[in-house]
Protein backbone atom coordinates (compact mmCIF):
# COMPACT_ATOMS: atom_id res chain seq x y z
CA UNK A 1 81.83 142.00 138.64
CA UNK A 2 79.40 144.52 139.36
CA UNK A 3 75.92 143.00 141.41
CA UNK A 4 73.58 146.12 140.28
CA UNK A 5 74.02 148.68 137.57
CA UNK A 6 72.08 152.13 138.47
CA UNK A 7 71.28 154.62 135.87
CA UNK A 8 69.37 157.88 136.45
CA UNK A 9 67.02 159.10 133.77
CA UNK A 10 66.28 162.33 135.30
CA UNK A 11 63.98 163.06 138.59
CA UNK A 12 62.95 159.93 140.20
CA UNK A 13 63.80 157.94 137.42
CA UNK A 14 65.80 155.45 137.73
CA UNK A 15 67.13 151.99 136.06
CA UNK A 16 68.16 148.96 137.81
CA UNK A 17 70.31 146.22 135.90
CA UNK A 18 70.42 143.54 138.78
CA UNK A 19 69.95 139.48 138.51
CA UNK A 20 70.08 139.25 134.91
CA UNK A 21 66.68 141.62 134.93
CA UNK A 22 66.19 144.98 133.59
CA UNK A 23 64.51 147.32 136.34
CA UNK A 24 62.72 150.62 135.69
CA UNK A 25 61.59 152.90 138.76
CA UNK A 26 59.38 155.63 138.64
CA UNK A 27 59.99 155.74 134.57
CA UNK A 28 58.70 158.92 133.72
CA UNK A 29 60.71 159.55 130.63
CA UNK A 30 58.66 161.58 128.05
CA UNK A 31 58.21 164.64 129.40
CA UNK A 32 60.96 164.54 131.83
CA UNK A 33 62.60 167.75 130.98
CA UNK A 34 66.42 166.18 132.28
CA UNK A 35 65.81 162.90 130.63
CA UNK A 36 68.48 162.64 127.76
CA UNK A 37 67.20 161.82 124.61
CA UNK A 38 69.39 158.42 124.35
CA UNK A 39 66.70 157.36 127.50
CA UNK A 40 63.35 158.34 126.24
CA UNK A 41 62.16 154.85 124.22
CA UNK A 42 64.08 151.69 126.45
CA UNK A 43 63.85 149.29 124.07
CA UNK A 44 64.21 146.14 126.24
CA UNK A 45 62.86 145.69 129.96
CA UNK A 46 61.62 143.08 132.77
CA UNK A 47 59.96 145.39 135.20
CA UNK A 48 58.75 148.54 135.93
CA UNK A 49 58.03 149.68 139.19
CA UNK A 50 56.06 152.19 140.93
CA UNK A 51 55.67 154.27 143.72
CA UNK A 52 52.79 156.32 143.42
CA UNK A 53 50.71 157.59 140.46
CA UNK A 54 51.45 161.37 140.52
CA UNK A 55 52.48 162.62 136.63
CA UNK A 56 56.41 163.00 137.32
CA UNK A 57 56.39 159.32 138.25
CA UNK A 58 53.85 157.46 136.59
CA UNK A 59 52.60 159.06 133.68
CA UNK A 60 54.28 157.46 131.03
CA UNK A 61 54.47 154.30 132.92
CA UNK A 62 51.75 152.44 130.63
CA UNK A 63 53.30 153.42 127.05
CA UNK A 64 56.46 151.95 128.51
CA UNK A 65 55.25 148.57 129.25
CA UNK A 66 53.47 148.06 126.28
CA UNK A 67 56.18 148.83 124.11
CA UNK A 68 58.54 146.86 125.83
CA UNK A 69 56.29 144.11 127.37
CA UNK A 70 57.62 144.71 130.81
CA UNK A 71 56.19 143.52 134.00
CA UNK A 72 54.85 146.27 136.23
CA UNK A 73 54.64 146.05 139.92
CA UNK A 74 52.35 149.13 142.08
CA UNK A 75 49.94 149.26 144.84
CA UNK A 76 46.47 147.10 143.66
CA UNK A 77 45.18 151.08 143.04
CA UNK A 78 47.74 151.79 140.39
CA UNK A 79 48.01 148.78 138.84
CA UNK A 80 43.96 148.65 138.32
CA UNK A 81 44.61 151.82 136.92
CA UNK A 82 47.08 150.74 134.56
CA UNK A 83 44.99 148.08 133.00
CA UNK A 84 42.65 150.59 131.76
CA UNK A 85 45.94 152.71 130.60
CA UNK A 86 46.21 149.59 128.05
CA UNK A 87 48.44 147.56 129.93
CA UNK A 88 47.90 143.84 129.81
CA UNK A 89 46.05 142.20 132.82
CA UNK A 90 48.55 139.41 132.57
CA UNK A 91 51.47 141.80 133.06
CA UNK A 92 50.47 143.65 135.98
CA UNK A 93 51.69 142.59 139.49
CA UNK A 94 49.30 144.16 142.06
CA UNK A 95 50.60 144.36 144.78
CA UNK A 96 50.90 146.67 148.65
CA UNK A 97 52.65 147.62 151.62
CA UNK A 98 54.47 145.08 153.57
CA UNK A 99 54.04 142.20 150.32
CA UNK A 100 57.04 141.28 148.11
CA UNK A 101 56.76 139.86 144.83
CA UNK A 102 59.95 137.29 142.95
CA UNK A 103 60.86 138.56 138.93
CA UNK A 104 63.68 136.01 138.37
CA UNK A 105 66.16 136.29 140.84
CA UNK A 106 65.08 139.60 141.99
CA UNK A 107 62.24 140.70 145.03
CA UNK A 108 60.85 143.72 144.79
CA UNK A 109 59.37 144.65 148.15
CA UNK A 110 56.70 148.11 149.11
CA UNK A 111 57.75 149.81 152.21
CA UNK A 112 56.23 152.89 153.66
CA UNK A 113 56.11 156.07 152.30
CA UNK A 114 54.43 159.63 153.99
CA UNK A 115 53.08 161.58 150.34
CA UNK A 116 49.77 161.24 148.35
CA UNK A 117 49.12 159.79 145.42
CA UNK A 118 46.56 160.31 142.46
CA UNK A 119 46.61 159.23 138.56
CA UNK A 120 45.25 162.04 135.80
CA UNK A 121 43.21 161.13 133.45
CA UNK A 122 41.68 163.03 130.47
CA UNK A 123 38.18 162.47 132.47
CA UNK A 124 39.39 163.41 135.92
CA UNK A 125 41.58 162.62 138.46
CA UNK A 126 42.18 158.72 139.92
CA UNK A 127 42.80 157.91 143.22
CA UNK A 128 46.13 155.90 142.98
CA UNK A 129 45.94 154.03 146.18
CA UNK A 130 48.93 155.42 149.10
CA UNK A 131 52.71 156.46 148.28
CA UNK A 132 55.39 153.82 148.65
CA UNK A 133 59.06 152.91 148.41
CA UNK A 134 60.31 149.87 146.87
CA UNK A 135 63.08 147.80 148.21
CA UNK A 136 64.30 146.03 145.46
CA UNK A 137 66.97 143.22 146.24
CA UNK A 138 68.84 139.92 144.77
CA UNK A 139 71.00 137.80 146.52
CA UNK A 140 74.36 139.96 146.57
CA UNK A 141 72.36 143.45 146.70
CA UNK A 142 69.59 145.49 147.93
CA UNK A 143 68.23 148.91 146.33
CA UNK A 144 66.37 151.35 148.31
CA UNK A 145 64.54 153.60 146.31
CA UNK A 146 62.37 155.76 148.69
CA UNK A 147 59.81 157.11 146.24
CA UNK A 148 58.76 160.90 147.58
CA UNK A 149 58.34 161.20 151.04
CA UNK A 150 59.15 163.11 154.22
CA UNK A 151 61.52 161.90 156.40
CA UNK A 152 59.88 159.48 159.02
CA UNK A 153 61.26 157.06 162.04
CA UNK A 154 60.50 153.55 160.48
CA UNK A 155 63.28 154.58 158.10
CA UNK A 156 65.68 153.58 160.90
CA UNK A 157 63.14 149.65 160.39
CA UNK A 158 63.97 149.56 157.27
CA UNK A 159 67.24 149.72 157.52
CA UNK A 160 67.20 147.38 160.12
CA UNK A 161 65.33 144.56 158.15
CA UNK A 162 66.75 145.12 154.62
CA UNK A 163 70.32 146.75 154.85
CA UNK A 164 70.24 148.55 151.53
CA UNK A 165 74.04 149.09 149.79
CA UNK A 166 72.85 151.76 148.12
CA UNK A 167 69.35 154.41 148.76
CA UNK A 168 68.00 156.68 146.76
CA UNK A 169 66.53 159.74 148.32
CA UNK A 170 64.42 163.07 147.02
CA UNK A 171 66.07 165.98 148.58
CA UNK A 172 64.04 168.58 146.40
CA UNK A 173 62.28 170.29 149.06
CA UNK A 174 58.82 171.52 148.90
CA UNK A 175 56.74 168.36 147.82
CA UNK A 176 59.48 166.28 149.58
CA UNK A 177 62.18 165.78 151.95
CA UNK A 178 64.81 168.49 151.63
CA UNK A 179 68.70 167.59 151.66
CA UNK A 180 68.73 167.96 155.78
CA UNK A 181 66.26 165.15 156.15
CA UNK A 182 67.16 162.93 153.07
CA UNK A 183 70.88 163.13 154.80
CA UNK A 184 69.00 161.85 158.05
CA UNK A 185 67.18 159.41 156.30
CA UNK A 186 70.48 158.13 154.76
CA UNK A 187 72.16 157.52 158.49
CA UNK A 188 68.44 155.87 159.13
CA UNK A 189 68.71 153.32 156.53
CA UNK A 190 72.45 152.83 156.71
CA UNK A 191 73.25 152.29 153.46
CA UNK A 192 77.04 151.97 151.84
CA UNK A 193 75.77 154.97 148.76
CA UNK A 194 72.84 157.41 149.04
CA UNK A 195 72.07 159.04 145.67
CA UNK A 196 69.63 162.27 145.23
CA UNK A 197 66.67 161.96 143.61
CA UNK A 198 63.42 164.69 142.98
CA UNK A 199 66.11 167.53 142.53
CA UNK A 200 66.99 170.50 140.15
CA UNK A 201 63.84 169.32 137.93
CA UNK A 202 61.91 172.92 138.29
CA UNK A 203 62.67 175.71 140.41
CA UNK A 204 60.52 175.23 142.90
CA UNK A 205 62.74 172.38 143.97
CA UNK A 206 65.33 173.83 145.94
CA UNK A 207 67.15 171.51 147.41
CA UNK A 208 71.04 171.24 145.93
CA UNK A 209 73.20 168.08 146.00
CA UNK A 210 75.94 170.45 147.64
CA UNK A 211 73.73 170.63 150.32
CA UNK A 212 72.62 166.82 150.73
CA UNK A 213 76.32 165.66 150.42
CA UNK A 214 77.43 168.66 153.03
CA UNK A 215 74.99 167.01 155.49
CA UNK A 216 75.56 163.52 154.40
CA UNK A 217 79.43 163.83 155.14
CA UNK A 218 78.88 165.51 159.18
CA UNK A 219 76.81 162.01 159.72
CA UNK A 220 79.22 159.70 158.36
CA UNK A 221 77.08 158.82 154.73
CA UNK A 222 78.91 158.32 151.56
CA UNK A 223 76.64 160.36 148.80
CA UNK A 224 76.73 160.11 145.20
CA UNK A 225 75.73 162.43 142.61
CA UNK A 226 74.80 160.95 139.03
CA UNK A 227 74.21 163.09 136.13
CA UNK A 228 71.27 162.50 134.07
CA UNK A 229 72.40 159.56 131.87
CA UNK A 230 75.11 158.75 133.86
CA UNK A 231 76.00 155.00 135.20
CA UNK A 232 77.48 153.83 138.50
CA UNK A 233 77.89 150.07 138.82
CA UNK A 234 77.74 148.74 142.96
């Protein structure tokens, strides 16, 4: 029997079946020109779970969890922020850096991340509190997803501390990590799978899953490429 169920939406978007919970990461769905239509309105979820406020993460983060009545887990900047989106006080799980927070059987924990972060608003722009990735584990298996970043050395720490089975990595380029560095960043963490995320979205992200798995295989990483929509159980 499969311990997590990973399905990508597009993007950074990702969902996370694990524990008996339903997971979203980084749910930016509406708008998300790869997001298949069969994805855009999940009608039943725990959590959601954020890495940063920029619009191709977060942006449709608030509409989601009130229609679903999901939990929703970000830095204390975000989460303030999505309060006065609309979502319920009660549902929002502030959290940082370094903290973990239980949902059922499930701990979702923030790691480091090297990007900025900001919310848009139709009066300005928010400061969204720093970039993070979000280690998200039960008791059989542990989910990396690394948020956007560049590739840094306390990777190799969180590996050490957290073992992820599988990570998931931008390799766009440009506002991220490209596929050379993700690939590094894979070998860092050690996990079992890495899967590409932040790729083939627009065209100024350049960075190819050819590439990333080309690198991934001369330093030993299993990669994974998952069509939008598509499902791998781990």
């Amino acid at each position: 029997m499969p311990e997590a169920k990973v399905t990508y939406a597009g993007h950074s978007a990702v969902f996370l079946e694990m524990a008996g919970k339903k997971i979203a990461i980084d749910p930016w769905l509406k708008g998300n020109p790869l997001c298949p239509e069969s994805l855009l309105n999940p009608k039943a979820l725990d959590l959601i779970v954020l890495t940063h406020g920029h619009a191709d993460h977060a942006s449709d983060a608030a509409r989601i969890a009130k229609e679903t009545g999901a939990q929703l887990a970000a830095t204390y900047e975000l989460a303030m922020i999505m309060v006065g989106q609309g979502v319920p006080q009660e549902k929002v799980i502030p959290m940082n850096k370094g903290g973990a927070t239980q949902v059922g059987g499930v701990t979702v924990r923030l790691t480091n991340a090297f990007h900025s972060s900001s919310f848009d608003t139709d009066s300005g722009t928010l400061y969204a509190g720093e970039a993070c990735g979000a280690v998200i584990s039960s008791a059989k298996c542990t989910v990396y997803h690394a948020g956007d970043t560049s590739l840094f050395s306390d990777m190799k720490l969180i590996g050490e501390m957290y073992k992820p089975d599988v990570a998931m990595l931008p390799i766009g380029d440009l506002f991220t990590m490209g596929p050379r560095e993700a690939a590094i960043a894979a070998s860092w963490v050690k996990c079992k799978v890495a899967l590409p995320l932040h790729y083939k979205t627009f065209g100024l992200l350049t960075g190819t899953y050819e590439e990333f798995s080309r690198e991934c295989a001369l330093l030993g990483v299993e990669s994974l490429e998952l069509a939008p929509g598509a499902s791998q159980n781990f």
